[in-house]
N, C-alpha and C. Protein backbone atom coordinates (compact mmCIF):
# COMPACT_ATOMS: atom_id res chain seq x y z
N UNK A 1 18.05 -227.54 145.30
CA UNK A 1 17.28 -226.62 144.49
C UNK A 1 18.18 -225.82 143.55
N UNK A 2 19.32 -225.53 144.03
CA UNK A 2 20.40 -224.64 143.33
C UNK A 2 20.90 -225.56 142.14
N UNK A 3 20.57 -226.50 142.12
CA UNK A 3 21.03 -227.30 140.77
C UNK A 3 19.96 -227.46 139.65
N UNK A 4 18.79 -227.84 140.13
CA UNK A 4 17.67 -227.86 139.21
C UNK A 4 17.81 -227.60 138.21
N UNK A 5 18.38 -225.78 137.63
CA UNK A 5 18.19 -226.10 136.27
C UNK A 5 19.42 -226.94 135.55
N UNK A 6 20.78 -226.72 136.43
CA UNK A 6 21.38 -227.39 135.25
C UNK A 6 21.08 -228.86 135.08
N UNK A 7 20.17 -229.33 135.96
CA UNK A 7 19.78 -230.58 135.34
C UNK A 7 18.75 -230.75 135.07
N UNK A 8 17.95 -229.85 134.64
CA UNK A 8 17.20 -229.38 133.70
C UNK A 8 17.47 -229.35 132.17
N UNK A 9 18.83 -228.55 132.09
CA UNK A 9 19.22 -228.27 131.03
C UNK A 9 20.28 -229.64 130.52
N UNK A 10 20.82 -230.72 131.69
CA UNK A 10 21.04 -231.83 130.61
C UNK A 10 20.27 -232.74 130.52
N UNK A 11 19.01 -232.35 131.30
CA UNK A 11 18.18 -233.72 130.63
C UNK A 11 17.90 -233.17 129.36
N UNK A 12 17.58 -231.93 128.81
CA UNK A 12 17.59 -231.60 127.91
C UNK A 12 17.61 -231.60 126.59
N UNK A 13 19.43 -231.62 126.59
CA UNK A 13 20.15 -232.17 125.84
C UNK A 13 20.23 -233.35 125.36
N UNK A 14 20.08 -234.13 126.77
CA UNK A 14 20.64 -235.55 125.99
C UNK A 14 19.13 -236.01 125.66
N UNK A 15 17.65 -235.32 125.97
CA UNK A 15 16.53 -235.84 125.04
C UNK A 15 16.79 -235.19 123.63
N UNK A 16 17.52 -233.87 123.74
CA UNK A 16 17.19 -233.53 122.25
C UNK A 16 18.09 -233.95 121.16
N UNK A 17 19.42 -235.02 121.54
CA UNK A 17 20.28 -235.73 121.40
C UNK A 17 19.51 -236.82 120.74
N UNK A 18 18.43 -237.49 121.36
CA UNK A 18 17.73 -238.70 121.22
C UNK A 18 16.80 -238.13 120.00
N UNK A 19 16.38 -237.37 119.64
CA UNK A 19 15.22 -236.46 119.08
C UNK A 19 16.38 -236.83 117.42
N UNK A 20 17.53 -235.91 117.98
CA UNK A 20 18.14 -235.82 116.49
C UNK A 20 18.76 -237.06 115.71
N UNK A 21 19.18 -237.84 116.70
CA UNK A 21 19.48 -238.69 116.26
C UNK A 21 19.23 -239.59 114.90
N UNK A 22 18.00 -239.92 114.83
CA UNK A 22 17.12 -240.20 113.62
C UNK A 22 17.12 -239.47 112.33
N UNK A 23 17.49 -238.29 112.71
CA UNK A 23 17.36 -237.29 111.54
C UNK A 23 18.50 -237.16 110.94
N UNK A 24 19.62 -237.15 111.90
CA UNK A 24 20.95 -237.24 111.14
C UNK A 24 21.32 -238.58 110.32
N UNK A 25 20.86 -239.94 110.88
CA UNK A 25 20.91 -241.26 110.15
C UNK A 25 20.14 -240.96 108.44
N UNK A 26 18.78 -240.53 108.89
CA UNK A 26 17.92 -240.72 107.48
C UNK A 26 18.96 -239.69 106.52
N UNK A 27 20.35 -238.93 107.02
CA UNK A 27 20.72 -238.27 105.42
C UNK A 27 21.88 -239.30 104.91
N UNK A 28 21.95 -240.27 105.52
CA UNK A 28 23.00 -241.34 104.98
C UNK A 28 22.16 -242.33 104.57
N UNK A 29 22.82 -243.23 103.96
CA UNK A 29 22.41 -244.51 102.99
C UNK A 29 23.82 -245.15 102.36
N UNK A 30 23.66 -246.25 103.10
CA UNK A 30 24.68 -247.22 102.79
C UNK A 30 24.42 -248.63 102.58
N UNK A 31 24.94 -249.56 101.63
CA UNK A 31 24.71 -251.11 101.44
C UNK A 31 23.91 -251.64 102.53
N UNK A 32 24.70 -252.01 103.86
CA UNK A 32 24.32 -252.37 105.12
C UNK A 32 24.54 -253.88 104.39
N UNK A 33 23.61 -254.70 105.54
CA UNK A 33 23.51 -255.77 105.50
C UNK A 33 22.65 -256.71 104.49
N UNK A 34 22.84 -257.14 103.34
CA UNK A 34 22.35 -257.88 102.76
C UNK A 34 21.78 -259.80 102.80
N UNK A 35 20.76 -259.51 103.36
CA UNK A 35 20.43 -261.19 103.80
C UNK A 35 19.97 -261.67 102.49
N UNK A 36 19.00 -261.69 101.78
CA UNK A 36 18.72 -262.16 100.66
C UNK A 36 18.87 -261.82 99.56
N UNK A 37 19.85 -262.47 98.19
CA UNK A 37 20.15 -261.63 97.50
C UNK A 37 20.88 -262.64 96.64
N UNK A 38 20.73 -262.40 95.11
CA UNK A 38 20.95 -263.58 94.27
C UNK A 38 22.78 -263.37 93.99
N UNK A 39 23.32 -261.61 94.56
CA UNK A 39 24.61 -261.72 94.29
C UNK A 39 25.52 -261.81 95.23
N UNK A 40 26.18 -262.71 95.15
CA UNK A 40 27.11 -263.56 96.35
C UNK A 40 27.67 -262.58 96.86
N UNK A 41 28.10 -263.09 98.42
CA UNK A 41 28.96 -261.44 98.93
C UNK A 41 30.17 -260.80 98.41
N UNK A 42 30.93 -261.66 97.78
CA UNK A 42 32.32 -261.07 97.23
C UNK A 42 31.55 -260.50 96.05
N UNK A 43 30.62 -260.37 95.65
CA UNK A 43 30.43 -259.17 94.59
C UNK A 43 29.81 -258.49 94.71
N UNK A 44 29.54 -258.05 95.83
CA UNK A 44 28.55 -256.98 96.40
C UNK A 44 29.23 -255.79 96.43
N UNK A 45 29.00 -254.28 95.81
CA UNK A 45 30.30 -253.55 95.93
C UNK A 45 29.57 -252.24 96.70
N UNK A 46 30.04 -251.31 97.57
CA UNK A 46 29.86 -250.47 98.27
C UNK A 46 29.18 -249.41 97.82
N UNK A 47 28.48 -248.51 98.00
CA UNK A 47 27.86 -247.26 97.68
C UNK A 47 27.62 -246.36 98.83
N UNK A 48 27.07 -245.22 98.33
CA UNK A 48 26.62 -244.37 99.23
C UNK A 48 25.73 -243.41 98.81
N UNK A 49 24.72 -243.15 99.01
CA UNK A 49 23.44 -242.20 98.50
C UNK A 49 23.40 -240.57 99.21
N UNK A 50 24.29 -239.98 98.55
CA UNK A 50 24.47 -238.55 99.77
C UNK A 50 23.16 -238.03 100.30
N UNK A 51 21.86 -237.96 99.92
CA UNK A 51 20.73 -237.42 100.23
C UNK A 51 19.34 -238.32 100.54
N UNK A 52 19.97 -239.35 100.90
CA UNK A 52 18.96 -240.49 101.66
C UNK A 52 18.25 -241.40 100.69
N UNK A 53 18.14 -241.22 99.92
CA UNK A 53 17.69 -242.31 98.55
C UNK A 53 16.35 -242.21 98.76
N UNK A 54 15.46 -240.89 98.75
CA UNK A 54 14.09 -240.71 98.59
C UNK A 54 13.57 -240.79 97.61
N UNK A 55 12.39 -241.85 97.10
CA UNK A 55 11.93 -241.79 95.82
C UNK A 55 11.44 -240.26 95.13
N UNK A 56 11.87 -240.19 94.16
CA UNK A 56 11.13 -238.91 93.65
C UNK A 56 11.98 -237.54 93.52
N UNK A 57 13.12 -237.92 94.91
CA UNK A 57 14.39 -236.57 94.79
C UNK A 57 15.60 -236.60 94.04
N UNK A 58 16.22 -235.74 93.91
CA UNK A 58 17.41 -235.80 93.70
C UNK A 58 18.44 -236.53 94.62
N UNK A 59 19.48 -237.11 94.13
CA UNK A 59 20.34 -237.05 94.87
C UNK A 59 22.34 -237.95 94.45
N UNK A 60 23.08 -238.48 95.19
CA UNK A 60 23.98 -238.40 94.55
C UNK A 60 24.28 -239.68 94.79
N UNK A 61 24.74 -240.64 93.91
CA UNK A 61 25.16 -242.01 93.80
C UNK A 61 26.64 -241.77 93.91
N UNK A 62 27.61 -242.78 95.21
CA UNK A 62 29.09 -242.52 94.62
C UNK A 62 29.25 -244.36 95.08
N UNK A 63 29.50 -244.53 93.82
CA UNK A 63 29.68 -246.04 93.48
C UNK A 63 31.22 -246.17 93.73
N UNK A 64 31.28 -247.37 94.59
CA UNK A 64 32.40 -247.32 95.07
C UNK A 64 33.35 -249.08 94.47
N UNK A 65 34.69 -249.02 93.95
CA UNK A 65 35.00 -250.23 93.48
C UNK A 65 36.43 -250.20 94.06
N UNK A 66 36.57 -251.21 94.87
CA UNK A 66 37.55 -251.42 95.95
C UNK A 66 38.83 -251.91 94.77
N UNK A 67 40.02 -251.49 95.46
CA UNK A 67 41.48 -251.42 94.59
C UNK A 67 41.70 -253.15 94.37
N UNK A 68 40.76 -254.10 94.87
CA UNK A 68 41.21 -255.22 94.64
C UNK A 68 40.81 -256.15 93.49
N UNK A 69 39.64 -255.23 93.25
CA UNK A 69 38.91 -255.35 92.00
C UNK A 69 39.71 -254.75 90.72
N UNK A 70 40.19 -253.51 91.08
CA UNK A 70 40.78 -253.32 89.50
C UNK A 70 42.42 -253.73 89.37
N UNK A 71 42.21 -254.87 88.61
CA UNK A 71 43.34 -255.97 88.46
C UNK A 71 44.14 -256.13 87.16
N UNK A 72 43.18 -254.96 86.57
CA UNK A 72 43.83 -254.63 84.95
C UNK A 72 43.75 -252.48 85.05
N UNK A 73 44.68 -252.45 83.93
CA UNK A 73 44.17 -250.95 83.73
C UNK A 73 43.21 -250.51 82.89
N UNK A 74 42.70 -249.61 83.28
CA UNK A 74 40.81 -249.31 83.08
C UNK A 74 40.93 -248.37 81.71
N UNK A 75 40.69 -248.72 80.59
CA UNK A 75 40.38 -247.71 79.50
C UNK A 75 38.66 -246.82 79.22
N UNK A 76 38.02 -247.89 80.16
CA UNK A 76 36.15 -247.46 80.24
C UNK A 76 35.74 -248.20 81.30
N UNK A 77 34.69 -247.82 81.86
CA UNK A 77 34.22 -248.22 82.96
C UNK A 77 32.17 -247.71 82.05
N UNK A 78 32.03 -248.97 82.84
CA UNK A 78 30.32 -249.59 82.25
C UNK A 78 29.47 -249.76 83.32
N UNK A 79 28.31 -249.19 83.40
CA UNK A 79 27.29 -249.59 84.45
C UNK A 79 26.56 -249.69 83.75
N UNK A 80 25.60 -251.17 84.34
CA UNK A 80 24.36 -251.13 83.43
C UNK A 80 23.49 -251.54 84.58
N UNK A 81 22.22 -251.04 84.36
CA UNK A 81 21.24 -251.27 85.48
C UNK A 81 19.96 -251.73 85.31
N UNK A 82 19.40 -251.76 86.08
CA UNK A 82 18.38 -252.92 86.29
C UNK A 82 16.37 -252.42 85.27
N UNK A 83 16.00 -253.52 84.83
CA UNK A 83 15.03 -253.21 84.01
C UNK A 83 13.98 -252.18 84.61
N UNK A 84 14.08 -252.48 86.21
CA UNK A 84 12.60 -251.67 86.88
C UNK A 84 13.34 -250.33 87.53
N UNK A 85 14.59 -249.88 87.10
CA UNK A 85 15.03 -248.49 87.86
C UNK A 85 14.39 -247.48 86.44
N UNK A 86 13.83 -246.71 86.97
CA UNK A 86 12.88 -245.71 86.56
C UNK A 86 13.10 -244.21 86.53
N UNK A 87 14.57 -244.23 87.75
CA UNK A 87 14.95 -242.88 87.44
C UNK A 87 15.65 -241.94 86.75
N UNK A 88 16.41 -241.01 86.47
CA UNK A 88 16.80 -240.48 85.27
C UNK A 88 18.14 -240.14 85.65
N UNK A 89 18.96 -240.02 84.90
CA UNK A 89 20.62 -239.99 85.33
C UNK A 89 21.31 -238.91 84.21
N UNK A 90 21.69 -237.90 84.75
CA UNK A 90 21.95 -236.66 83.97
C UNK A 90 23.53 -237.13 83.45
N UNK A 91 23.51 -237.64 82.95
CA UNK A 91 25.07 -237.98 81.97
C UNK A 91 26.28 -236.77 81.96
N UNK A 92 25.86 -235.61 82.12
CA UNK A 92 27.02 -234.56 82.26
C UNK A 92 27.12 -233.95 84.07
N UNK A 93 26.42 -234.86 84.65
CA UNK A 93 27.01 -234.77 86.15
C UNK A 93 27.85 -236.05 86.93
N UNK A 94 28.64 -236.75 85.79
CA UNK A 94 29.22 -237.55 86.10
C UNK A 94 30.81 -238.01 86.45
N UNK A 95 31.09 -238.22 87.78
CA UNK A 95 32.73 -237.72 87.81
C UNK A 95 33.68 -238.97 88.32
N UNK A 96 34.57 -239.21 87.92
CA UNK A 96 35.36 -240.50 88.63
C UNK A 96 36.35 -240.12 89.34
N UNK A 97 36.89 -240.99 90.27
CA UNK A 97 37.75 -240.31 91.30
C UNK A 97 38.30 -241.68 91.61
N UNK A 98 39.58 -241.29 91.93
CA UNK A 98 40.84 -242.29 91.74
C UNK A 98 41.65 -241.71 92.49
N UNK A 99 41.96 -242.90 93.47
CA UNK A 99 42.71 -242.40 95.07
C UNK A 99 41.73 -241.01 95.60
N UNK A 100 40.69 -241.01 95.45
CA UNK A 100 40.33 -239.74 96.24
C UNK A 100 40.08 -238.52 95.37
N UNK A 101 40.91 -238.54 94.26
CA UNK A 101 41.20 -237.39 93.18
C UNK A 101 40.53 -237.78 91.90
N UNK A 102 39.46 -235.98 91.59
CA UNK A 102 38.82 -236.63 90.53
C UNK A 102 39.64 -236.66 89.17
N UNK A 103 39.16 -237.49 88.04
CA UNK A 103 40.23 -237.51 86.75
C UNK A 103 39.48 -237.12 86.03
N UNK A 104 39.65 -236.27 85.12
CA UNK A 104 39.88 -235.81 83.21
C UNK A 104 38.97 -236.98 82.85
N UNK A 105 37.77 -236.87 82.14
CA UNK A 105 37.26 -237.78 81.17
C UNK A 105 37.12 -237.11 80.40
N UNK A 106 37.18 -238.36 79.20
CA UNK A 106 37.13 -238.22 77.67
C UNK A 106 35.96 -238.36 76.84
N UNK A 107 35.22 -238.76 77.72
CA UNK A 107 33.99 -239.12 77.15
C UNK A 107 33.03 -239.70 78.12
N UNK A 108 31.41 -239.55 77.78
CA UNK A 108 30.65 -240.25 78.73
C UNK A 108 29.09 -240.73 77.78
N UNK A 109 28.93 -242.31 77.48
CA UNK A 109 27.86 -242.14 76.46
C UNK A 109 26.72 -242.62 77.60
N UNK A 110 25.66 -242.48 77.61
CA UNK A 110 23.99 -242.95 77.94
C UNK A 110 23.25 -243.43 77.40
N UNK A 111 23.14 -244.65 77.32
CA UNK A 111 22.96 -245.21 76.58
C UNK A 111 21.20 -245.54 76.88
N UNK A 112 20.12 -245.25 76.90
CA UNK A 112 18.80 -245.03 77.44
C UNK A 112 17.99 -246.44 77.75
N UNK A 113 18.08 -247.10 76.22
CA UNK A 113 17.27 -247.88 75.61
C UNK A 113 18.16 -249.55 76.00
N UNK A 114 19.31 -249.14 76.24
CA UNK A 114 19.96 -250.43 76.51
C UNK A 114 20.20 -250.57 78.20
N UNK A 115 20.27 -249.21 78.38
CA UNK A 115 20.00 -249.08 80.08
C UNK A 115 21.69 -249.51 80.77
N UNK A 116 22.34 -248.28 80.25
CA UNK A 116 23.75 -248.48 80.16
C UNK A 116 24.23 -247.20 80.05
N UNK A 117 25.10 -247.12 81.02
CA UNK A 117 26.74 -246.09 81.18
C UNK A 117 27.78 -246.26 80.80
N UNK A 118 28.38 -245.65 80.04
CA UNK A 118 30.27 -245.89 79.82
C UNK A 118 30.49 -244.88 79.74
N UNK A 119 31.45 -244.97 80.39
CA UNK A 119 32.79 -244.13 80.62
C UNK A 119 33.54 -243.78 80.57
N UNK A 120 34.61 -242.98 79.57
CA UNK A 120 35.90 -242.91 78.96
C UNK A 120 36.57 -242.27 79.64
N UNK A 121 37.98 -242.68 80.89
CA UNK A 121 38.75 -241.70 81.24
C UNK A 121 39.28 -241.32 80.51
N UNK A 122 40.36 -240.12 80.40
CA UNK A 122 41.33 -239.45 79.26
C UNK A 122 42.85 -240.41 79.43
N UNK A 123 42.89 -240.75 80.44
CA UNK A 123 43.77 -241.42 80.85
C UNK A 123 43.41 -243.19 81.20
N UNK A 124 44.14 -244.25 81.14
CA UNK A 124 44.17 -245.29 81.29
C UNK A 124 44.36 -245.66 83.38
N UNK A 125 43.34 -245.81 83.94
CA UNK A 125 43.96 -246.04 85.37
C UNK A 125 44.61 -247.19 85.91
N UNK A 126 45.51 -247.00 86.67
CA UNK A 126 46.36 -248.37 87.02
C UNK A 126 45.62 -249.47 88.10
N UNK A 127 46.41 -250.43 87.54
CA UNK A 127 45.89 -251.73 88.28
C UNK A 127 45.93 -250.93 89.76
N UNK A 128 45.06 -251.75 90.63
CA UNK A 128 44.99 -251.22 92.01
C UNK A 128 44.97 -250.20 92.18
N UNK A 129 43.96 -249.29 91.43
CA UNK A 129 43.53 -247.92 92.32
C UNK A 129 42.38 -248.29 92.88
N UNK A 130 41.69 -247.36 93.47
CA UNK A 130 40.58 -247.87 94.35
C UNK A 130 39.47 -245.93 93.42
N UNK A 131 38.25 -246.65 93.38
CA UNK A 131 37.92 -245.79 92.53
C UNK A 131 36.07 -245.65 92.71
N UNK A 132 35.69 -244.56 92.76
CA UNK A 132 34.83 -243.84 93.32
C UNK A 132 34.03 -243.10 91.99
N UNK A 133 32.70 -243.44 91.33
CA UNK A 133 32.02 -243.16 90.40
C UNK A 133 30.90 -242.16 90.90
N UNK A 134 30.93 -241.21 90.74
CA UNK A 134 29.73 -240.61 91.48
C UNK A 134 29.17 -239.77 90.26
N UNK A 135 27.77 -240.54 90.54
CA UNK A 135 26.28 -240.04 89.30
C UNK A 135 25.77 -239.27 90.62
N UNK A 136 25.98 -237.43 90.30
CA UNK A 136 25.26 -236.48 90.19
C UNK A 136 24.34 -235.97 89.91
N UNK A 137 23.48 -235.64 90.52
CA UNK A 137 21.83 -234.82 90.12
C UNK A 137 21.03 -235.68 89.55
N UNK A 138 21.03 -237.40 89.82
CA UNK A 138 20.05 -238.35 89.38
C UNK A 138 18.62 -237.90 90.24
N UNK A 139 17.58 -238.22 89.72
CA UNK A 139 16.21 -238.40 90.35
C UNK A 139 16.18 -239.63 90.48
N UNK A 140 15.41 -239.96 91.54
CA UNK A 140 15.55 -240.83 91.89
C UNK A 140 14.32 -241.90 91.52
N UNK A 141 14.07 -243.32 91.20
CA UNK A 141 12.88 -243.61 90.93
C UNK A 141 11.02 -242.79 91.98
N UNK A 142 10.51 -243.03 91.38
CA UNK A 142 9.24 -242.72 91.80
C UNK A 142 8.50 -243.66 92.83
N UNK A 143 9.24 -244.86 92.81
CA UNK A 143 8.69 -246.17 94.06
C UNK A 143 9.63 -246.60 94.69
N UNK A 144 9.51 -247.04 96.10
CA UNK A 144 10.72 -248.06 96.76
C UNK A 144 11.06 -249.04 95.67
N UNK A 145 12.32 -249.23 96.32
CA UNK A 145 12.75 -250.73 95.53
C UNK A 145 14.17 -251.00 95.71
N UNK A 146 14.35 -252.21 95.26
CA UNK A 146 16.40 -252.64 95.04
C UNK A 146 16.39 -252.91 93.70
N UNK A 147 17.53 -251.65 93.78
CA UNK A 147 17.88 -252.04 92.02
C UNK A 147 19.47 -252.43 91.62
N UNK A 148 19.71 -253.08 90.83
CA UNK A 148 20.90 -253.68 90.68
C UNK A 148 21.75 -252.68 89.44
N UNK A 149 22.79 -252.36 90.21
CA UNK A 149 23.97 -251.95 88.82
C UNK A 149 24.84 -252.67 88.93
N UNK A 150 25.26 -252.99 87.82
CA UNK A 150 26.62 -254.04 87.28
C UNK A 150 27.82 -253.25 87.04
N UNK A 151 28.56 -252.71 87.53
CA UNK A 151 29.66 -252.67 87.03
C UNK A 151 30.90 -253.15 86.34
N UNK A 152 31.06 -252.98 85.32
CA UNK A 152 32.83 -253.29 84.20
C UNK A 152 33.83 -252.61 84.17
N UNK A 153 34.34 -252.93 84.05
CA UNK A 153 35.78 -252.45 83.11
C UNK A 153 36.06 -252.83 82.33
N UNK A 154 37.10 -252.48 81.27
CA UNK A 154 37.92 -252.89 79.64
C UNK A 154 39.16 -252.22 80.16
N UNK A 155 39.99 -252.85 79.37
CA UNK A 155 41.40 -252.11 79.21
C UNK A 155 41.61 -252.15 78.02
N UNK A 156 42.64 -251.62 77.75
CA UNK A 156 42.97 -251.34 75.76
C UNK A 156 43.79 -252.42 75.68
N UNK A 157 43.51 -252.70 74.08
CA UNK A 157 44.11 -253.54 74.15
C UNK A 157 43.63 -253.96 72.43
N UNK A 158 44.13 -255.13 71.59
CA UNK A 158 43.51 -255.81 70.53
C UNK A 158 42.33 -256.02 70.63
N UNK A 159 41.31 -256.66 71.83
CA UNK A 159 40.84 -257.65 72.06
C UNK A 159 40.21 -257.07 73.58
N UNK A 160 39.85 -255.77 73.36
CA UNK A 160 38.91 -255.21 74.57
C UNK A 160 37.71 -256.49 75.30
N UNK A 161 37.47 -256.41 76.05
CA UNK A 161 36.39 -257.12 76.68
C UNK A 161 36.24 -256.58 77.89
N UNK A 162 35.08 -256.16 78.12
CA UNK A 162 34.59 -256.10 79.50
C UNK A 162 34.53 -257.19 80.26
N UNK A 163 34.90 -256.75 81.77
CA UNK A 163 35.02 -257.46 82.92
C UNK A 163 34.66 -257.40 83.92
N UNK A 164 32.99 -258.11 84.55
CA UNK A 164 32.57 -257.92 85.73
C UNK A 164 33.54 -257.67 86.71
N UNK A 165 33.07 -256.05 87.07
CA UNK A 165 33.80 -256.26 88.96
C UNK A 165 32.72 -256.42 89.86
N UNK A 166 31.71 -256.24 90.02
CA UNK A 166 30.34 -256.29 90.70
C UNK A 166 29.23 -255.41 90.79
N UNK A 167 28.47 -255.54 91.94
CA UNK A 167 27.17 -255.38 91.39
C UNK A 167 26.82 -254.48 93.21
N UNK A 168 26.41 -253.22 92.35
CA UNK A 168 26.13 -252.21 93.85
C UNK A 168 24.34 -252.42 93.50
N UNK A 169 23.86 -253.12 95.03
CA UNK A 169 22.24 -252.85 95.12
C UNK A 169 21.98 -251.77 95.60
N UNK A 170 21.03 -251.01 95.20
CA UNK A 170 20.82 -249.39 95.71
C UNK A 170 19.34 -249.87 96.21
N UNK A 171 19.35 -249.37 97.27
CA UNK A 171 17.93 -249.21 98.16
C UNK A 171 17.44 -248.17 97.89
N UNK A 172 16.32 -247.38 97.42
CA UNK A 172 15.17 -246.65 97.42
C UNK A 172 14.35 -246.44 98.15
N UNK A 173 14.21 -245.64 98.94
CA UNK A 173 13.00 -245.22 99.69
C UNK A 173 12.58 -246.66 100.65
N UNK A 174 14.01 -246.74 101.76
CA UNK A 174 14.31 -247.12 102.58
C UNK A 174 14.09 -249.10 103.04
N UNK A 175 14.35 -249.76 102.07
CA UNK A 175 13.87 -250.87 101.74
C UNK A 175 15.10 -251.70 101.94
């Protein structure tokens, strides 16, 4: 009898453990597992949705492009996205980060109608950094869905050309 409550108090716990559980998952959003999908796995590139990717909210895209991908040095970086993403992308909440550390840009155009991002660092980044794009204070579309961004790069040069590094699918309102 002299024990009762404290095992009272961890059944408790470990139900209200079980309770939270769920709630702490729904504020993450990550790639996961992709079974069907027209872009092969080596170009599938990482993301993360800081505020759960609810249609209709705010929240924060940090597009992620692994150091093995950037194989040249980066003078602009390009996202272009998919015909049915619907949501709105505030162009002056946009920051790049390289090794972890954000960098100095020079410029950032939005391009609406062509359904396109570029990106001007102030600086040129070196081959093999590993580099972290994060679109700030986007809304998010108004319906579930998977939407595709393409990511590029250019380096300077005579003879600029953009260069697929891949393609982050963003899940929406849990799909």
């Amino acid at each position: 009898m002299k024990h009762l409550p404290r095992l009272w108090l961890t059944a408790l716990a470990i139900a209200t453990g079980y309770l939270a559980a769920p709630v702490v998952s729904l504020a993450q959003s990550t790639p996961g597992l992709t079974i069907f999908s027209d872009i092969s796995r080596e170009n599938q590139l990482g993301y993360f949705l800081d505020f759960g990717g609810r249609p209709s909210n705010r929240d924060r895209y940090r597009l992620r492009i692994p150091s093995s991908k950037i194989d040249i040095g980066v003078s602009e970086f390009t996202i272009s996205y998919s015909n049915n993403f619907s949501g709105v992308i505030d162009p002056n909440a946009i920051e790049v980060y390289v090794r972890g550390q954000s960098i100095p840009l020079e410029r950032i155009n939005w391009d609406q109608a062509a359904r396109r991002i570029q990106i001007f660092p102030k600086n040129v980044i070196e081959a093999g950094s590993s580099v972290e794009i994060q679109l700030s204070n986007v809304i998010n579309p108004q319906y579930s869905g998977m939407f595709n961004f393409e990511g590029f790069i250019t380096s300077r040069g005579d003879l600029p050309l953009a260069r697929y590094v891949g393609t982050w699918t963003i899940s929406i309102g849990g799909i």
